[in-house]
C-alpha atoms as a PDB file:
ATOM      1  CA  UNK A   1      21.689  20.932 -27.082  1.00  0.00           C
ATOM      2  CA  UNK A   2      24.438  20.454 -24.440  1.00  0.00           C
ATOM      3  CA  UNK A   3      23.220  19.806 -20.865  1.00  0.00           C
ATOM      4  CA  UNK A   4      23.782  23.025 -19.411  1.00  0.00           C
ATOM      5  CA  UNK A   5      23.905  26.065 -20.954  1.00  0.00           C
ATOM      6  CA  UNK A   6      25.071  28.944 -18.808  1.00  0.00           C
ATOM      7  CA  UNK A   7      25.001  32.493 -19.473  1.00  0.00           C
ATOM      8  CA  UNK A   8      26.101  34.133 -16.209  1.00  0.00           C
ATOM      9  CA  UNK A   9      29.267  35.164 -14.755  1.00  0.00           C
ATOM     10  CA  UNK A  10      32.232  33.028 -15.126  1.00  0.00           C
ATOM     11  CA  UNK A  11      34.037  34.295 -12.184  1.00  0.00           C
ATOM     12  CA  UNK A  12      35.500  31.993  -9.623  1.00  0.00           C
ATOM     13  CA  UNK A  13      33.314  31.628  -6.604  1.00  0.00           C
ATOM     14  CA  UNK A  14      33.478  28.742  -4.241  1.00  0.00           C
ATOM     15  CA  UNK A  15      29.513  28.268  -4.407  1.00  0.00           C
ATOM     16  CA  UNK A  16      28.999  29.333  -8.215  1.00  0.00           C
ATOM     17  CA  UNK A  17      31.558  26.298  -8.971  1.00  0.00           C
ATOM     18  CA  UNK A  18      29.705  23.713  -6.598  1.00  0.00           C
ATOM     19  CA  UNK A  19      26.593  24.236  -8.377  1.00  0.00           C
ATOM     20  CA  UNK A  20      27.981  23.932 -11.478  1.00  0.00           C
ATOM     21  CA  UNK A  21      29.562  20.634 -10.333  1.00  0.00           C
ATOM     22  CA  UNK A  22      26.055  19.841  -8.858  1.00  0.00           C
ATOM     23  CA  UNK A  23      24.499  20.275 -12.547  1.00  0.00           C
ATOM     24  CA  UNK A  24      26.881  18.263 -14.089  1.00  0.00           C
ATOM     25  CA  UNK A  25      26.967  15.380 -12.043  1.00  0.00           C
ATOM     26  CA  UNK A  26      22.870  15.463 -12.519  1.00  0.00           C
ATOM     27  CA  UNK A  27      23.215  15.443 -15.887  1.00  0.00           C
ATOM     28  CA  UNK A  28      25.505  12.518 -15.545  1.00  0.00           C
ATOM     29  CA  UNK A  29      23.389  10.672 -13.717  1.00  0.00           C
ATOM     30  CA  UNK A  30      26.595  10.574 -11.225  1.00  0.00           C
ATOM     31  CA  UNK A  31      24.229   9.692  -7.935  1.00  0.00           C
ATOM     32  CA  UNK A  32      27.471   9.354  -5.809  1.00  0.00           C
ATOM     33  CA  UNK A  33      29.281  12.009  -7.346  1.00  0.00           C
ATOM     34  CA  UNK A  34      26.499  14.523  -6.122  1.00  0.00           C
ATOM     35  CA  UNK A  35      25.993  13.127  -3.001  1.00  0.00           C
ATOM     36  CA  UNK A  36      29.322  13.887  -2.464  1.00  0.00           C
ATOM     37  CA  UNK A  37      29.331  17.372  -3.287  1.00  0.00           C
ATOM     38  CA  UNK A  38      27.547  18.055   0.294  1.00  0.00           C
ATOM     39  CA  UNK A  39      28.641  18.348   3.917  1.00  0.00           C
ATOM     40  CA  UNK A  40      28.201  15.193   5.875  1.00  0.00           C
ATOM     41  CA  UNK A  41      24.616  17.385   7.138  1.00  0.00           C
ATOM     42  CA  UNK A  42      24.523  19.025   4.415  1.00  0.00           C
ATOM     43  CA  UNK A  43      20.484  19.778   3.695  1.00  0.00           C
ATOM     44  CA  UNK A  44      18.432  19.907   0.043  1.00  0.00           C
ATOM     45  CA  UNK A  45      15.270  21.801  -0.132  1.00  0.00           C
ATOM     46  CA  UNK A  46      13.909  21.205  -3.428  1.00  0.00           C
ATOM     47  CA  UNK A  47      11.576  22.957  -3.750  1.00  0.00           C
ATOM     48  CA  UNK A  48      11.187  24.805  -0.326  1.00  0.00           C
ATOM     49  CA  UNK A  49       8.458  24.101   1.604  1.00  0.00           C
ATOM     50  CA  UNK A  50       6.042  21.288   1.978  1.00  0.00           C
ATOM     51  CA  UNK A  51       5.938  19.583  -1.546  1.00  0.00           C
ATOM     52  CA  UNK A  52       5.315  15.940  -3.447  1.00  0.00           C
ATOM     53  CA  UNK A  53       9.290  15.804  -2.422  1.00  0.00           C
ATOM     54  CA  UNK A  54       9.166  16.932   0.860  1.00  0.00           C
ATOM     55  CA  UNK A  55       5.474  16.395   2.663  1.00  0.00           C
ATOM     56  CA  UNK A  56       7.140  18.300   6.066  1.00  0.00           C
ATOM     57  CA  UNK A  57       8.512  20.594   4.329  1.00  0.00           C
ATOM     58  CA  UNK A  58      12.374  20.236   6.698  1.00  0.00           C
ATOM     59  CA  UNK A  59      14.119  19.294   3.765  1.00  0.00           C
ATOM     60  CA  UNK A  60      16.378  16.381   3.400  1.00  0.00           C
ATOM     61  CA  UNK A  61      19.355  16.562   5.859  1.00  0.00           C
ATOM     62  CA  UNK A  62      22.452  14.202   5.731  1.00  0.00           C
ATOM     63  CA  UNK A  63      24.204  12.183   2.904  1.00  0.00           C
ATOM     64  CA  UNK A  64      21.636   9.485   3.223  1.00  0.00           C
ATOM     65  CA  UNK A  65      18.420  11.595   2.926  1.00  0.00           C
ATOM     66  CA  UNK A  66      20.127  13.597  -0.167  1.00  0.00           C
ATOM     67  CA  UNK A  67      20.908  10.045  -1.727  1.00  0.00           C
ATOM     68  CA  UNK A  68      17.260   9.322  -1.349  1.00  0.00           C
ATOM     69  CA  UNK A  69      15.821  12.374  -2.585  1.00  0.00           C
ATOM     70  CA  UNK A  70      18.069  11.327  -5.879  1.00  0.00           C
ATOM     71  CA  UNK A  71      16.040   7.899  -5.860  1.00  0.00           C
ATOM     72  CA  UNK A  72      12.667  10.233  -5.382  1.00  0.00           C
ATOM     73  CA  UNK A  73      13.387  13.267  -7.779  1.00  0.00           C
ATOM     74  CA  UNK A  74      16.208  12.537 -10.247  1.00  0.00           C
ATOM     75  CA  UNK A  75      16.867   8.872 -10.864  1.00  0.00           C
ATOM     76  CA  UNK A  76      13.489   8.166 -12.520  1.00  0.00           C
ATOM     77  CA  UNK A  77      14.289  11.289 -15.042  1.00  0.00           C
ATOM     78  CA  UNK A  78      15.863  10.214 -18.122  1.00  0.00           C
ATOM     79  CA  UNK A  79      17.522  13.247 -18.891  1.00  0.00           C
ATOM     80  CA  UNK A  80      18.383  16.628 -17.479  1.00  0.00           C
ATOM     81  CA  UNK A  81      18.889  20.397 -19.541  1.00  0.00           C
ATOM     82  CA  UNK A  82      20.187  23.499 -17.331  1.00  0.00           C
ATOM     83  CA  UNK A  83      19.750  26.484 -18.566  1.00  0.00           C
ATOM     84  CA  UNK A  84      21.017  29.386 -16.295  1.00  0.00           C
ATOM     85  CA  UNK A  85      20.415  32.639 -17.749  1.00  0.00           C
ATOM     86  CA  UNK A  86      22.239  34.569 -14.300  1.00  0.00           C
ATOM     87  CA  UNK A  87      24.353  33.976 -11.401  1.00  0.00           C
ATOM     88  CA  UNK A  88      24.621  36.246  -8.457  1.00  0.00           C
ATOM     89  CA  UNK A  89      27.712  35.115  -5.982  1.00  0.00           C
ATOM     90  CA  UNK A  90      27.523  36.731  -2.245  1.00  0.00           C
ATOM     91  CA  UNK A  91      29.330  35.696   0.920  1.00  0.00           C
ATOM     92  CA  UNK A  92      29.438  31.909   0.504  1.00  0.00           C
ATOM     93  CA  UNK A  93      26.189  31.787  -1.309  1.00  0.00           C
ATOM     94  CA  UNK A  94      24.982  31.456  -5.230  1.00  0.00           C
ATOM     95  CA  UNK A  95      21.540  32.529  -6.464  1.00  0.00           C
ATOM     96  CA  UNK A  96      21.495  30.844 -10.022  1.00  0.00           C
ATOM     97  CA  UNK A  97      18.361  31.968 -12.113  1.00  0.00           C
ATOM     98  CA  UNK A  98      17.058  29.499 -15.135  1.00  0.00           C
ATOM     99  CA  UNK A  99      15.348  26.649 -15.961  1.00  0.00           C
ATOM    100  CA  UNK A 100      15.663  23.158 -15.605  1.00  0.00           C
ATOM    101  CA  UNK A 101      14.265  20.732 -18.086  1.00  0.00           C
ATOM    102  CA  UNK A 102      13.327  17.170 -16.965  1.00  0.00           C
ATOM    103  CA  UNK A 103      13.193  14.582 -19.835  1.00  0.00           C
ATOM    104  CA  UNK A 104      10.540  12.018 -18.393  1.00  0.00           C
ATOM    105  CA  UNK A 105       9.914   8.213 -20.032  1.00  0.00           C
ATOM    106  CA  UNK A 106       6.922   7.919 -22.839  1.00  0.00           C
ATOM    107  CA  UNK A 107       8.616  10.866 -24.085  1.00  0.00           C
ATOM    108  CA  UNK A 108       7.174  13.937 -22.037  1.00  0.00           C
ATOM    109  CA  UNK A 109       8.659  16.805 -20.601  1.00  0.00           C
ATOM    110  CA  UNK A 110       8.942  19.829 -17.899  1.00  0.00           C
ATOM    111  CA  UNK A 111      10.493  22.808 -17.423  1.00  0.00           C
ATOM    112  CA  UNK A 112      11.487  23.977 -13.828  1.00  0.00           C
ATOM    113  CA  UNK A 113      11.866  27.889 -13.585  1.00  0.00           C
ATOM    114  CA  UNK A 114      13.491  29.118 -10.530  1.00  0.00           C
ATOM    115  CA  UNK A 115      16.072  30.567  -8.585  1.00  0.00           C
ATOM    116  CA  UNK A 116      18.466  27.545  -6.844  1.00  0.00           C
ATOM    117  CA  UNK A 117      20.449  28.914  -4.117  1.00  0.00           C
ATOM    118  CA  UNK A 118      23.768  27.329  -3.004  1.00  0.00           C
ATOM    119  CA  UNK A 119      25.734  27.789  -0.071  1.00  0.00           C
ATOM    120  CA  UNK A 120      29.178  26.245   0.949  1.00  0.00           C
ATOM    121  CA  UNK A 121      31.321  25.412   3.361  1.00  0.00           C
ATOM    122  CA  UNK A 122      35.198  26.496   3.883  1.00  0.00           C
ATOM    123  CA  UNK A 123      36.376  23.184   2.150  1.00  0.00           C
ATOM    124  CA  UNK A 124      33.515  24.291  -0.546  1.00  0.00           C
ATOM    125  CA  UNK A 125      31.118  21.750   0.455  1.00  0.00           C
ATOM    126  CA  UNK A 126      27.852  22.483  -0.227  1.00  0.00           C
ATOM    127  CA  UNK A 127      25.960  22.514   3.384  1.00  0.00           C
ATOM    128  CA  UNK A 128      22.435  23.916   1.436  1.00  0.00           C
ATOM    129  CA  UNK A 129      20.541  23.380  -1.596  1.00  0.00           C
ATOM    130  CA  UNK A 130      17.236  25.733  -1.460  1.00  0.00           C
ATOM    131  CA  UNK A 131      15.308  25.597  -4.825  1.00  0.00           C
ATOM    132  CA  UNK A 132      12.722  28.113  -5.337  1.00  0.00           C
ATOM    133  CA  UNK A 133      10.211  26.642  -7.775  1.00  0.00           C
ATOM    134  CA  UNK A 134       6.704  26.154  -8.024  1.00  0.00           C
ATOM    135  CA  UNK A 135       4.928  22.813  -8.755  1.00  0.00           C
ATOM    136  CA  UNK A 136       1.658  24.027 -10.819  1.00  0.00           C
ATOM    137  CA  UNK A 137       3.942  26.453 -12.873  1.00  0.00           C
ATOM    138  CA  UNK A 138       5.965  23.340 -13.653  1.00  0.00           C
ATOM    139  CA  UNK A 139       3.706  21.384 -14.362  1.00  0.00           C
ATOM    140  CA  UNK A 140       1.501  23.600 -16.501  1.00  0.00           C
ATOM    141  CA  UNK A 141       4.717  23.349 -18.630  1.00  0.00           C
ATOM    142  CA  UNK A 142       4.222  19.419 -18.655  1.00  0.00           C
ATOM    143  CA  UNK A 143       4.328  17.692 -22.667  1.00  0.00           C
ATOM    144  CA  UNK A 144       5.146  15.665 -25.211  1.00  0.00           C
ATOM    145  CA  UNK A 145       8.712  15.925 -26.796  1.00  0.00           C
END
């Protein structure tokens, strides 16, 4: 299976392609790449709301705090799968709707099912990550590969 499999619009949109690059460079494992991708304060919510991620639920603002939620959330995964079944583009925002699939060592996995929200700047920075997901749904999904 490739890493992301997408099934909504193809249609230029500033947003729609920073997510995409966002996805990619996850499923890279591309750390700087991604960091990258946001506005110097630039902010990732993932998910929204107090969380195992996030225990103030403020999010992580600034290059430096999104390069450490990478250390948290996605450097200890072995491998990423998007699958985005839609894509709704609006004003400078993307509401992508699918599910991500986290890899994890000993051979277990999760899926993620959610709606991951995107918005950009003029130079098509992304200045917000929201990620609407919930942690017991996940991990009710958690098993062996």
């Amino acid at each position: 299976m490739t890493a992301i499999t997408w099934s909504g619009p193809d249609t230029t949109h500033p947003a729609r392609t920073a997510s995409r690059r966002s996805m990619d460079a996850v499923c890279r494992g591309a750390k700087a790449e991604w960091v990258a991708l946001f506005a110097e304060d630039g902010v990732v919510e993932d998910p929204v709301g107090v969380s195992m991620f996030d225990p103030t639920g403020a999010g992580h603002r600034g290059r430096a705090a999104i390069g450490a939620f990478w250390d948290l959330a996605i450097a200890n995964v072995e491998r990423f799968e998007f699958v985005m079944r839609d894509s709704f583009a609006a004003g400078d925002e993307v509401a992508n709707v699918g599910t991500i699939t986290a890899f994890l060592s000993g051979g277990s996995r999760v899926d993620t099912e959610g709606v991951f929200v995107y918005r950009v700047d003029a130079t098509g920075l992304i200045v917000s990550m929201r990620a609407f997901w919930e942690a017991e749904r996940a991990m009710a999904t958690l098993r062996q590969a």
